[in-house]
C-alpha atoms as a PDB file:
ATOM      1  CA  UNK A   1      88.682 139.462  38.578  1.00  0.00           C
ATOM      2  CA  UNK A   2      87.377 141.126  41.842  1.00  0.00           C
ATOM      3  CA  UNK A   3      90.183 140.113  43.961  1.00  0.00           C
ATOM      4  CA  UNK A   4      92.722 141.551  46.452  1.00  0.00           C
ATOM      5  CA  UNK A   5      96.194 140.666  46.201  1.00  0.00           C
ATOM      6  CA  UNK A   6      95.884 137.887  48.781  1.00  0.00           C
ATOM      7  CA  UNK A   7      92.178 136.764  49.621  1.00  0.00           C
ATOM      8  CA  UNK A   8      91.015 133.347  51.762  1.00  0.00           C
ATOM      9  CA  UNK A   9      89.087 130.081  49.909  1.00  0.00           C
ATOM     10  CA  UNK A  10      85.906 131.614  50.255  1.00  0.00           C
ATOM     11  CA  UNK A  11      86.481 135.319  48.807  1.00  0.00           C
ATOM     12  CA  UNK A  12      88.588 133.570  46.098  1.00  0.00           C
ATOM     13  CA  UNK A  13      85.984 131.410  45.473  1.00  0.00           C
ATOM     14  CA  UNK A  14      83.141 134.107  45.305  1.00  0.00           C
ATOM     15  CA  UNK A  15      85.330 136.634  43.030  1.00  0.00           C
ATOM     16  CA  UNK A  16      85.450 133.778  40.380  1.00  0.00           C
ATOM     17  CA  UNK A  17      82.335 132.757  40.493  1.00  0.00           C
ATOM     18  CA  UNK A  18      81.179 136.013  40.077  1.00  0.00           C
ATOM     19  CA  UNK A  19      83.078 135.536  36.288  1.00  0.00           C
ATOM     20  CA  UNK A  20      80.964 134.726  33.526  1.00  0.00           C
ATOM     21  CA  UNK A  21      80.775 131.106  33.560  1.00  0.00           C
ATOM     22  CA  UNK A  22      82.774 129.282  31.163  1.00  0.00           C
ATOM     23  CA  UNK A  23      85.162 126.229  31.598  1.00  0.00           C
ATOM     24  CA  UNK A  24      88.701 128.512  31.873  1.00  0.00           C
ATOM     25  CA  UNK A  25      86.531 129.969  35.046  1.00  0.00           C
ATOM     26  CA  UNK A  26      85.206 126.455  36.038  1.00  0.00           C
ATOM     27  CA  UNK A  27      88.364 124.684  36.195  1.00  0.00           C
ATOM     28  CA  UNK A  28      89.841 127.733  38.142  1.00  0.00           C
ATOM     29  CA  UNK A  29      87.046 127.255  41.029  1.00  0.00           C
ATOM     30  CA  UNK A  30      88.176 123.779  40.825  1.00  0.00           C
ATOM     31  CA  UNK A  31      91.861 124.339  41.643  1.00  0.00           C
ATOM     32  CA  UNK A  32      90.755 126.103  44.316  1.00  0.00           C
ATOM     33  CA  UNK A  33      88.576 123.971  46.020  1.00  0.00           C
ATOM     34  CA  UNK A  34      90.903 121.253  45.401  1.00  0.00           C
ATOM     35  CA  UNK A  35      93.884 123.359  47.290  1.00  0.00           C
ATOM     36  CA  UNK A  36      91.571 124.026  50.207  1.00  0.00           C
ATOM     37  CA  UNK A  37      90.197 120.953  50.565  1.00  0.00           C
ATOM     38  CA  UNK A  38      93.559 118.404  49.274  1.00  0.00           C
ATOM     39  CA  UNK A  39      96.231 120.465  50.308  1.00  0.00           C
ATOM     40  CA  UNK A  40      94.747 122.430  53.354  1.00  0.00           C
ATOM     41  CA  UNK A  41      95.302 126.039  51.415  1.00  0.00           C
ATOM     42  CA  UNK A  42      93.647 128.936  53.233  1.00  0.00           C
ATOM     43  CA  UNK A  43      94.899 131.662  51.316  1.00  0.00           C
ATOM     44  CA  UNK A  44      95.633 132.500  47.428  1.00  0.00           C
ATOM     45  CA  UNK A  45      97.037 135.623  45.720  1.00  0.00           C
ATOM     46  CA  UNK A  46      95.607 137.202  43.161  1.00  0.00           C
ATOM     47  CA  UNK A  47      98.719 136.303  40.803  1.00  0.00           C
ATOM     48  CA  UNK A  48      98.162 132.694  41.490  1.00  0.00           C
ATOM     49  CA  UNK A  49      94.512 132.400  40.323  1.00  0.00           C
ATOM     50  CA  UNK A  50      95.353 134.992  37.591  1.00  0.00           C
ATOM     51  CA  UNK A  51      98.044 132.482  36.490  1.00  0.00           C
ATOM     52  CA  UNK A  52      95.549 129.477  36.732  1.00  0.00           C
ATOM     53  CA  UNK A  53      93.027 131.060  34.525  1.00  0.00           C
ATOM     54  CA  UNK A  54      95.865 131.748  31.969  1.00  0.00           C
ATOM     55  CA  UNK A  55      97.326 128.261  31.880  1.00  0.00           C
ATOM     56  CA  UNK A  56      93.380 127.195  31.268  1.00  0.00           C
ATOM     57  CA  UNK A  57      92.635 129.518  28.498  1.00  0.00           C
ATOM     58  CA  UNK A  58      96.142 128.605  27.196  1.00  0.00           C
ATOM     59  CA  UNK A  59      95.275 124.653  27.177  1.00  0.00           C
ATOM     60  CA  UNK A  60      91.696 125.473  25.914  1.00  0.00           C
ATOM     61  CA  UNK A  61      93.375 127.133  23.218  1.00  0.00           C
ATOM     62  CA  UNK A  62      95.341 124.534  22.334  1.00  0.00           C
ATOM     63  CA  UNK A  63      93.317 121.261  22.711  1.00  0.00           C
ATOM     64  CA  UNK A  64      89.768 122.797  22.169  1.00  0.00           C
ATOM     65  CA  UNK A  65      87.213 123.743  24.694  1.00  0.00           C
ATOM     66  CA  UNK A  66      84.675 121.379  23.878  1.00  0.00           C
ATOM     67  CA  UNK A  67      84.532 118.462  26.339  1.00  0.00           C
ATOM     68  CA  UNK A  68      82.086 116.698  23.683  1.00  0.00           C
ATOM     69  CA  UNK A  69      82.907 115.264  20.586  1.00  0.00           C
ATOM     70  CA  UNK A  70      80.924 113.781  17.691  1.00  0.00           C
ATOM     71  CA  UNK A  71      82.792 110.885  17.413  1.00  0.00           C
ATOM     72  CA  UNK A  72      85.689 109.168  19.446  1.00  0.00           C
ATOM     73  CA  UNK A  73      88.413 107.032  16.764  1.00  0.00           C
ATOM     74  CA  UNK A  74      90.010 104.009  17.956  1.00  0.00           C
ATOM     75  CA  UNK A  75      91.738 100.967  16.719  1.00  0.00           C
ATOM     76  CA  UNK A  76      90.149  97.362  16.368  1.00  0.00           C
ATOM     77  CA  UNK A  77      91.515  96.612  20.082  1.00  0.00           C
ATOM     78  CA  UNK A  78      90.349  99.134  21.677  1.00  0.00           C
ATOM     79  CA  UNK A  79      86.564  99.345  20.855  1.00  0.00           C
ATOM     80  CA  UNK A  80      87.176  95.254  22.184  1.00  0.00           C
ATOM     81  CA  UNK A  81      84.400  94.297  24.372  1.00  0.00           C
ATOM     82  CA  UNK A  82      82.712  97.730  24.092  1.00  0.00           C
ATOM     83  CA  UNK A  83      78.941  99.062  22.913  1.00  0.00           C
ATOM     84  CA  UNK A  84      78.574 102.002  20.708  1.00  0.00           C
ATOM     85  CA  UNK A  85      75.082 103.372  19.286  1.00  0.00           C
ATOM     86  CA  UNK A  86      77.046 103.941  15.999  1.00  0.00           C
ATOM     87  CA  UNK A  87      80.182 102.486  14.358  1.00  0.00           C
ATOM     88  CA  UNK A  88      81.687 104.397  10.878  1.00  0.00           C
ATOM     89  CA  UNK A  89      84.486 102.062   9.517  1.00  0.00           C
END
């Protein structure tokens, strides 16, 4: 991470983006824009966005980094008044 210890939205921004991309890295631009644009956050040290990238990887770890699945399992009520392509029972 190109980064000072305390950089604006933009340069914080830029220095991730300059990451490979992967979703640790996307959800980290994320926070950020969020913070600028929710919260009205102009400035972010490098430990902060350091520590959001961890947490990421850390949850990636932990529930898998693919946001697609092959199949979603549910219970009779909840696949009520839904349409699938494809139903295994």
């Amino acid at each position: 991470l190109q980064l000072g210890a305390n950089a604006d939205g933009i340069t914080a921004r830029a220095a991730l983006r300059a990451l490979p991309p992967c979703g640790p890295v996307r959800a980290a631009i994320m926070w950020v824009e969020n913070q600028i644009h929710a919260l009205g956050r102009v400035g972010f040290a490098r430990a902060d966005i350091e520590a959001v990238l961890a947490r990421n990887v850390a949850l990636r770890r932990q529930h898998g980094g693919s946001a697609r699945h092959l199949f979603t399992a549910m219970t009779v009520q909840q696949a009520k008044n839904r349409e699938f392509e494809g139903v295994v029972i």
